[in-house]
N, C-alpha and C. Protein backbone atom coordinates (compact mmCIF):
# COMPACT_ATOMS: atom_id res chain seq x y z
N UNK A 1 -78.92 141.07 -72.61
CA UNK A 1 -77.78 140.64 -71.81
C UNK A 1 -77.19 141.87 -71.14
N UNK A 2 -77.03 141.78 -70.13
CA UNK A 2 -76.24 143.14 -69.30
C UNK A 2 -74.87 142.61 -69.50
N UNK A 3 -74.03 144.27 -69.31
CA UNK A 3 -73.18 144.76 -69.46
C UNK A 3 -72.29 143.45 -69.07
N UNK A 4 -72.37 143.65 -68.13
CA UNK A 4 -71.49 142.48 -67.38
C UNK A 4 -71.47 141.48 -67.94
N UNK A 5 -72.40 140.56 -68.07
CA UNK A 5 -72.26 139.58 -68.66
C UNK A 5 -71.90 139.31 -70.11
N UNK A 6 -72.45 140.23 -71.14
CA UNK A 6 -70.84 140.37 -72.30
C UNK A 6 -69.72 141.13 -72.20
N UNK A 7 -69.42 141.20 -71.31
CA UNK A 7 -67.89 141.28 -70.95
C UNK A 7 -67.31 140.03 -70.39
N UNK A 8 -68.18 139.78 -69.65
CA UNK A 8 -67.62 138.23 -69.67
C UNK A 8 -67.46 137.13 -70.42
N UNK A 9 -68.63 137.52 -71.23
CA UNK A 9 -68.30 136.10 -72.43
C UNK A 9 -67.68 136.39 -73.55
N UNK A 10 -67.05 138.29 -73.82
CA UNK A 10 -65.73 138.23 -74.59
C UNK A 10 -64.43 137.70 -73.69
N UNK A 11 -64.23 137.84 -72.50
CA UNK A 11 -63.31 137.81 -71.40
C UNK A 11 -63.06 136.33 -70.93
N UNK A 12 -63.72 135.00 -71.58
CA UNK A 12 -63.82 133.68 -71.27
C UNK A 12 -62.86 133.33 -71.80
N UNK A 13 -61.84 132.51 -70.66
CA UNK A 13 -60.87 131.60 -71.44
C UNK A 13 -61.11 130.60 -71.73
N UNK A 14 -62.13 129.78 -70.96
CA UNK A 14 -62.77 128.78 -71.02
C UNK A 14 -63.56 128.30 -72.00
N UNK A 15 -62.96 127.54 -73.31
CA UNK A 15 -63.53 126.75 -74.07
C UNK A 15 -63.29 125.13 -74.25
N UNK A 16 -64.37 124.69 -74.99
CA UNK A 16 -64.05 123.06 -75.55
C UNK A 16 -63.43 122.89 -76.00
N UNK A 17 -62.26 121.79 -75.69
CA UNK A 17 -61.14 121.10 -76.39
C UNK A 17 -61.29 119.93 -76.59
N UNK A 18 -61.80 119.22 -75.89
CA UNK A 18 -61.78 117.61 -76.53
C UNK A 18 -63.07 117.13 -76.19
N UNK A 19 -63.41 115.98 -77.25
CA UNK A 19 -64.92 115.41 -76.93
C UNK A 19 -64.37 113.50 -76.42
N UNK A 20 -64.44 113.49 -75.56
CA UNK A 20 -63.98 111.77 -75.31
C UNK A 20 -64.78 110.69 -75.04
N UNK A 21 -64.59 109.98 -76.19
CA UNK A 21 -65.63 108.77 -76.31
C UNK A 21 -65.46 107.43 -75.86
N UNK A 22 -66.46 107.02 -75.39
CA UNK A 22 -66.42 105.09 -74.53
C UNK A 22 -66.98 105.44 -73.57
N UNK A 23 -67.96 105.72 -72.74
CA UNK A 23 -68.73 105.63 -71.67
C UNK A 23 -70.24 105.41 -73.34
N UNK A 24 -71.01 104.24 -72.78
CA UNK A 24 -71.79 103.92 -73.56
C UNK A 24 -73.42 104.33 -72.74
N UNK A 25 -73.43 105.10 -71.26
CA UNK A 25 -74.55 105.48 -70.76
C UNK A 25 -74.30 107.21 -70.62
N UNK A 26 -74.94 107.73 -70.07
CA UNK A 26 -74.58 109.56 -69.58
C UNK A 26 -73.41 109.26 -68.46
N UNK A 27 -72.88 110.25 -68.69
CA UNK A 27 -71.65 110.94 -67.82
C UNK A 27 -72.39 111.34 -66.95
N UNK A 28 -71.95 111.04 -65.70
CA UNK A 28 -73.22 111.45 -64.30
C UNK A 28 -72.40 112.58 -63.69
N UNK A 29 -70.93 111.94 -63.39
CA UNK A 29 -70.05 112.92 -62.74
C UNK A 29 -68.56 113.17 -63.56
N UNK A 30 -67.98 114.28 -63.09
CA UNK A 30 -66.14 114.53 -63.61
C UNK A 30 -65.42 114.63 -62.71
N UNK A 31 -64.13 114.79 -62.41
CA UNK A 31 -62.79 115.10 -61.71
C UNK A 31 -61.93 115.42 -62.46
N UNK A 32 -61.47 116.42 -61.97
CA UNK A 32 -59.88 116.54 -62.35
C UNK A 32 -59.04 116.10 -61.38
N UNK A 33 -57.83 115.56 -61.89
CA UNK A 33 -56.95 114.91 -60.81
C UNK A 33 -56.16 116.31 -60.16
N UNK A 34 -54.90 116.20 -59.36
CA UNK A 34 -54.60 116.98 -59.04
C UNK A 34 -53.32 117.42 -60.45
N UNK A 35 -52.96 116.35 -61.04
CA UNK A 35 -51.74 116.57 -62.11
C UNK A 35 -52.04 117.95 -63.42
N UNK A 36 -53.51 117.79 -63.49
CA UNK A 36 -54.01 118.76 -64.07
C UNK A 36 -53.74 118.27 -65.62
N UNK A 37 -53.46 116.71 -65.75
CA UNK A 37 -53.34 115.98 -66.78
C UNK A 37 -53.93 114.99 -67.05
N UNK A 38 -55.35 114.72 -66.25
CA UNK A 38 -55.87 113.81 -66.24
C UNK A 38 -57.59 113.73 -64.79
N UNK A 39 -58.31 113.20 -66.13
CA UNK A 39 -60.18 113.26 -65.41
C UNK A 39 -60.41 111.87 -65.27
N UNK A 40 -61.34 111.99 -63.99
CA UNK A 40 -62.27 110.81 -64.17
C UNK A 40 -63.32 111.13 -64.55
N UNK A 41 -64.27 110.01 -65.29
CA UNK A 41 -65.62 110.09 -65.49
C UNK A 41 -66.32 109.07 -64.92
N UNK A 42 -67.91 109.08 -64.01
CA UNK A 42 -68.74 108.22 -63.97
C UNK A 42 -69.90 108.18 -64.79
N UNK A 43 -70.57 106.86 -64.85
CA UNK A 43 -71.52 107.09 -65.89
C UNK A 43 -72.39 105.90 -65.95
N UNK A 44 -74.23 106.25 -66.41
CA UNK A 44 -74.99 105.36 -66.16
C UNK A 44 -74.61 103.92 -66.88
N UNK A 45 -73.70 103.55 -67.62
CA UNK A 45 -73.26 102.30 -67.57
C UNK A 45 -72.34 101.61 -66.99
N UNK A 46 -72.19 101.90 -65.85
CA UNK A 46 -71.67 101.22 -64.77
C UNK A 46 -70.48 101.13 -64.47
N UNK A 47 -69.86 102.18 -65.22
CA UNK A 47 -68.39 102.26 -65.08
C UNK A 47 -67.72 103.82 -64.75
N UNK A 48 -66.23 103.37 -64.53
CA UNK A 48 -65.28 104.91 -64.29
C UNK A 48 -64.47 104.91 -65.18
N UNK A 49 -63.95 105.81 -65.67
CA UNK A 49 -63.27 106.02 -66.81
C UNK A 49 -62.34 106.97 -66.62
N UNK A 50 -61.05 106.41 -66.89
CA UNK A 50 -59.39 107.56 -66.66
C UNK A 50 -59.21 107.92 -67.84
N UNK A 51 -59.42 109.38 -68.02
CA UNK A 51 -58.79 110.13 -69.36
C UNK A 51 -57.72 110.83 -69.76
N UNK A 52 -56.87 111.03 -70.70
CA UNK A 52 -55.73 112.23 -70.69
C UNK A 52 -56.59 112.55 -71.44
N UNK A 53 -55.95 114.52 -70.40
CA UNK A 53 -56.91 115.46 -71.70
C UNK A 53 -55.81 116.08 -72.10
N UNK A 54 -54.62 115.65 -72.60
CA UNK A 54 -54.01 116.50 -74.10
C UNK A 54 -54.41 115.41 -75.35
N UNK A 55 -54.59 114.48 -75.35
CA UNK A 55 -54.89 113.29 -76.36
C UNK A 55 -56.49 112.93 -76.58
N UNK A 56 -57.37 113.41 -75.23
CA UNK A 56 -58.41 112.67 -74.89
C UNK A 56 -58.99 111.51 -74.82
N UNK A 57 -57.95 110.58 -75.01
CA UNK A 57 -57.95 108.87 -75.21
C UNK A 57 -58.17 108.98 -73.67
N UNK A 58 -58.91 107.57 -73.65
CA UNK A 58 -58.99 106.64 -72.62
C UNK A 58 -57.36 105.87 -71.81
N UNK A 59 -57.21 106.41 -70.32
CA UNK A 59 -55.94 105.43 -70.02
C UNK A 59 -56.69 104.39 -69.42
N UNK A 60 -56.22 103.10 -69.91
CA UNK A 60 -56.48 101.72 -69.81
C UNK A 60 -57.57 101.25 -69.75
N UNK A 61 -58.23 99.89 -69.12
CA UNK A 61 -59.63 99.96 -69.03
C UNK A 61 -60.38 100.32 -68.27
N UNK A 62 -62.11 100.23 -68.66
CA UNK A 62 -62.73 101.06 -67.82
C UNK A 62 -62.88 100.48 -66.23
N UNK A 63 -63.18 101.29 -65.20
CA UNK A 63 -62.71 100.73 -63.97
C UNK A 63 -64.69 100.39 -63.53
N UNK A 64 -64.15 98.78 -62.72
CA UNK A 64 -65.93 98.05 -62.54
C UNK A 64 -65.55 97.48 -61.51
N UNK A 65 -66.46 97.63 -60.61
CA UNK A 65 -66.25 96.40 -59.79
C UNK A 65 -67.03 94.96 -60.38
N UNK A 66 -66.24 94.13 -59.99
CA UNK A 66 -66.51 92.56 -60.45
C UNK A 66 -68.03 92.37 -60.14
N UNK A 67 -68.64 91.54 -61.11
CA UNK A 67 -70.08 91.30 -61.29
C UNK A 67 -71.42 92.30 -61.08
N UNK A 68 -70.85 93.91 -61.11
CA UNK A 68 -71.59 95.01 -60.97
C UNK A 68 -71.55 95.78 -62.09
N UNK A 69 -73.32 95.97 -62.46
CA UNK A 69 -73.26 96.63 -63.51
C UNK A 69 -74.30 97.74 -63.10
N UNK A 70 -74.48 98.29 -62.25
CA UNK A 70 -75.25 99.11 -61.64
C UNK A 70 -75.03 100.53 -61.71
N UNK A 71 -75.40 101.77 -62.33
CA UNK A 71 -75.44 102.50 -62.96
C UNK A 71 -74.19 103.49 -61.42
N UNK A 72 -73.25 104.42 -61.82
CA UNK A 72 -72.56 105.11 -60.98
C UNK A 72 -73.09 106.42 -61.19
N UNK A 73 -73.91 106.75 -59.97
CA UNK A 73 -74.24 108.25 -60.02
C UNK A 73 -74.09 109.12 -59.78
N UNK A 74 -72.80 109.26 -59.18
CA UNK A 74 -72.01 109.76 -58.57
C UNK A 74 -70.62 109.76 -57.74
N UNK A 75 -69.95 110.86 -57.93
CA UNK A 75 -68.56 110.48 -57.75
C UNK A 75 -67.80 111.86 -56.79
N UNK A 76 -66.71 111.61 -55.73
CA UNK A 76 -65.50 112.58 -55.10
C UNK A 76 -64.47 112.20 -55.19
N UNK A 77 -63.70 113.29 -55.47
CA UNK A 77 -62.18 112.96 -55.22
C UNK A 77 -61.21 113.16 -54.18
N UNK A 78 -60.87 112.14 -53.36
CA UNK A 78 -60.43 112.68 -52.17
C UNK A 78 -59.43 113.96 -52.23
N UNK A 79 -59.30 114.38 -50.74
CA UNK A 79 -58.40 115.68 -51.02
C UNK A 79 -57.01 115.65 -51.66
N UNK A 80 -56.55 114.36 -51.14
CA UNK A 80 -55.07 114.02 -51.80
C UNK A 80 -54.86 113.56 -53.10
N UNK A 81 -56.37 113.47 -53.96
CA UNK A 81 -56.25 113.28 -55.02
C UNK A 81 -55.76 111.75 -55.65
N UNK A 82 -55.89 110.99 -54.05
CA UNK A 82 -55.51 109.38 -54.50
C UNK A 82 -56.64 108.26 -54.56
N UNK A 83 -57.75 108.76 -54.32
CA UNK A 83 -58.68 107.58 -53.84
C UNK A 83 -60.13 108.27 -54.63
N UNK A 84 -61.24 108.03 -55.13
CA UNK A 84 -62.24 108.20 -55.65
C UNK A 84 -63.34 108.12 -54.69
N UNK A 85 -63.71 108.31 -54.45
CA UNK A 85 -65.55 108.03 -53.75
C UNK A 85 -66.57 107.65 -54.69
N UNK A 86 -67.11 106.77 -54.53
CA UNK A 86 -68.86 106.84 -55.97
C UNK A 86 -69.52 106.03 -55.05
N UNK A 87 -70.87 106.56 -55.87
CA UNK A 87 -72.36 106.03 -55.40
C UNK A 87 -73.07 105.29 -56.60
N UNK A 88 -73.65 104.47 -55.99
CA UNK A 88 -74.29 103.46 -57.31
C UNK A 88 -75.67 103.56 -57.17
N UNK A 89 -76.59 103.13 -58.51
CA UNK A 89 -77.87 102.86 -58.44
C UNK A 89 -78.10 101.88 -56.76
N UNK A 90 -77.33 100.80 -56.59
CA UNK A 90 -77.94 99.79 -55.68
C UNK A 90 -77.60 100.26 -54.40
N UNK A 91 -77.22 101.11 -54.23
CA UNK A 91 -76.98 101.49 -52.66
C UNK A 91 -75.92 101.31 -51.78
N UNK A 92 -74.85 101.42 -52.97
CA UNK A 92 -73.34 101.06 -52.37
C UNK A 92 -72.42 102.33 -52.94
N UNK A 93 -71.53 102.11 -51.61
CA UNK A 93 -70.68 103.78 -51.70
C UNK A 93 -69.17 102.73 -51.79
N UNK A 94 -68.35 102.99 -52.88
CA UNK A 94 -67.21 101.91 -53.01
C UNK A 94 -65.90 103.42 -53.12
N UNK A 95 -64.86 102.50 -52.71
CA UNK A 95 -63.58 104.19 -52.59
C UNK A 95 -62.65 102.91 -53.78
N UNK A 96 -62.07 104.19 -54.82
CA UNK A 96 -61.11 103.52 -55.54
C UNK A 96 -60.00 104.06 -55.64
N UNK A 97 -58.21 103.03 -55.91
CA UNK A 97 -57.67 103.75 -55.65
C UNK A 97 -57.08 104.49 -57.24
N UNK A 98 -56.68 105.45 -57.37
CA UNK A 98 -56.54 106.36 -58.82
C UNK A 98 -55.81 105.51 -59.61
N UNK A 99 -54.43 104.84 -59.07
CA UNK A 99 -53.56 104.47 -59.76
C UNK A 99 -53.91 103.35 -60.08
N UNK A 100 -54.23 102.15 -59.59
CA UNK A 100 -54.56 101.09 -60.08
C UNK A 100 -56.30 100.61 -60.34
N UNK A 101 -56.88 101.40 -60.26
CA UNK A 101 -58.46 101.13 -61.23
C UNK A 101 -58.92 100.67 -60.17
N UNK A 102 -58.78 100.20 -59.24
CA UNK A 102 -59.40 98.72 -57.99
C UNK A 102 -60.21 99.05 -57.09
N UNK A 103 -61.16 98.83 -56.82
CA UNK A 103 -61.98 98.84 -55.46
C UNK A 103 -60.98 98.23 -54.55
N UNK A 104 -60.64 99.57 -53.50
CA UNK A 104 -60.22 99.19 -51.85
C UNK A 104 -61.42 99.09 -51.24
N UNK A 105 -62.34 99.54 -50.53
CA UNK A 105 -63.30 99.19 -49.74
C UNK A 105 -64.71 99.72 -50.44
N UNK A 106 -65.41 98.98 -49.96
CA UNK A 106 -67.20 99.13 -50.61
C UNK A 106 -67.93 98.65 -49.71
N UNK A 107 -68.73 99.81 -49.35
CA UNK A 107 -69.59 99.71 -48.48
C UNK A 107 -71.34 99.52 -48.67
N UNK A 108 -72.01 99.09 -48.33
CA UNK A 108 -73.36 98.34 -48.76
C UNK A 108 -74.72 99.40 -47.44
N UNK A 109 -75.56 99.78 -47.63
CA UNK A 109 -76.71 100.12 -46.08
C UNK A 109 -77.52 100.98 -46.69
N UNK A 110 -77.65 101.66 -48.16
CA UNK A 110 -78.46 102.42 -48.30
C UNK A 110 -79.48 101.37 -48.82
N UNK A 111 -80.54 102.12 -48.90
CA UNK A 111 -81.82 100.98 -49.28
C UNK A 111 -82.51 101.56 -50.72
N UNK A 112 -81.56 103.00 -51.10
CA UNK A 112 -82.28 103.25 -52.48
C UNK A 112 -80.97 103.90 -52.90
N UNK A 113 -80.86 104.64 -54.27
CA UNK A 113 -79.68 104.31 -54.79
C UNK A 113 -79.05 105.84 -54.08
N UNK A 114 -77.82 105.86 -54.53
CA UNK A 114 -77.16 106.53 -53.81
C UNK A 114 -76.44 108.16 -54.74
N UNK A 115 -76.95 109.06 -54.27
CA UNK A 115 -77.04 110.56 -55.08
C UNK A 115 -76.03 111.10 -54.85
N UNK A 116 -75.46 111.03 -53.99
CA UNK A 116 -74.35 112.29 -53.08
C UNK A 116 -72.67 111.80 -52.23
N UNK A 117 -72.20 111.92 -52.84
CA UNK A 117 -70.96 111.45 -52.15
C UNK A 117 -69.68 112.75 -51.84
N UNK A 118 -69.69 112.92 -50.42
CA UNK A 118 -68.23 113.94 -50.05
C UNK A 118 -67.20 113.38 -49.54
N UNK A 119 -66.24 113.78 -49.35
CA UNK A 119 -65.25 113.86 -48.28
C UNK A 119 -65.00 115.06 -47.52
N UNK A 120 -64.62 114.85 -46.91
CA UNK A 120 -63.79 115.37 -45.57
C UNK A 120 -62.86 116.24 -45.84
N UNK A 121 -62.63 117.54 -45.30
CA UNK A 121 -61.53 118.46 -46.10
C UNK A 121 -60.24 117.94 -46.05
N UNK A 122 -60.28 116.73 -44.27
CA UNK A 122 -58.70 116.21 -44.29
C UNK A 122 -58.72 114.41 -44.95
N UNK A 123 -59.73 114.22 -45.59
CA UNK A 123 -59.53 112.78 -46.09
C UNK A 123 -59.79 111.93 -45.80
N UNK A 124 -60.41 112.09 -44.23
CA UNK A 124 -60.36 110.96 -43.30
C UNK A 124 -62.01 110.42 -43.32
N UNK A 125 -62.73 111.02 -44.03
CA UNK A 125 -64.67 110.84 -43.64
C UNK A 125 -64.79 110.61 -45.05
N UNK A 126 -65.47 109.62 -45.72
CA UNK A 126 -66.82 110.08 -46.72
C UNK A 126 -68.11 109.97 -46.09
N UNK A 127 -68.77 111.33 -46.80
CA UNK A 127 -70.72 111.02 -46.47
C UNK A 127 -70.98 110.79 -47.61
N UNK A 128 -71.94 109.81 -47.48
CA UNK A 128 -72.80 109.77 -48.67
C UNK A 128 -74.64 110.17 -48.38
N UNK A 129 -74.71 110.31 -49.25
CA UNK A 129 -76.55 110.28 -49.25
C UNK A 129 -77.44 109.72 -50.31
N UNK A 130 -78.82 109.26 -49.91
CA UNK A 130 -79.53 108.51 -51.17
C UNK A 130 -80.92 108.96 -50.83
């Protein structure tokens, strides 16, 4: 190991604090919100998941859209920190809003599943890719 690099890993503030359980597939993607009190998670069982990380409990239930169980492989957080972006196994890019769990709009055109989701530095674009 060079120099540098154990100095850095005595010099790490960065450790594990909480392990948080209920996503029943892999964790695909994370967020931190902007409150700095709270993550999302996506994950191959088909759901999003709102966490506090001083408790690491789950806040409320997990967030689905109705009759979709299609694996989420990905996830953005808009810049304002109010709306979600994700990509699904089936080829749909859906925006959610933080506070209330809900699909606002979902969009359908990819033809294989969907890997990559951004926004826009001002909020106004998502790209996705598959």
């Amino acid at each position: 190991m060079s120099s540098a690099a154990a100095s850095m890993k005595r010099k790490s503030a960065v450790t594990p604090c909480k392990t948080m359980r209920g996503h029943t597939g892999y964790v695909l993607g994370v967020a931190h919100l902007p409150d700095a009190q709270r993550i999302i998670t996506c994950s191959g069982d088909g759901s999003l998941r709102l966490w506090d990380l001083e408790s690491g409990a789950q806040i409320g239930d997990e967030w689905r859209d109705e009759g979709d169980e299609e694996a989420v492989r990905t996830m953005a957080l808009s810049p304002n920190g109010k709306t979600v972006a994700n990509g699904s196994n089936d080829g749909t890019v859906r925006l959610w809003d933080v506070e209330t769990g809900k699909v606002v709009v979902k969009w359908k055109g990819h033809t294989q599943f969907v890997k990559s989701v951004c926004w826009s530095p001002n909020g106004e674009r998502v790209v996705s890719g598959s």
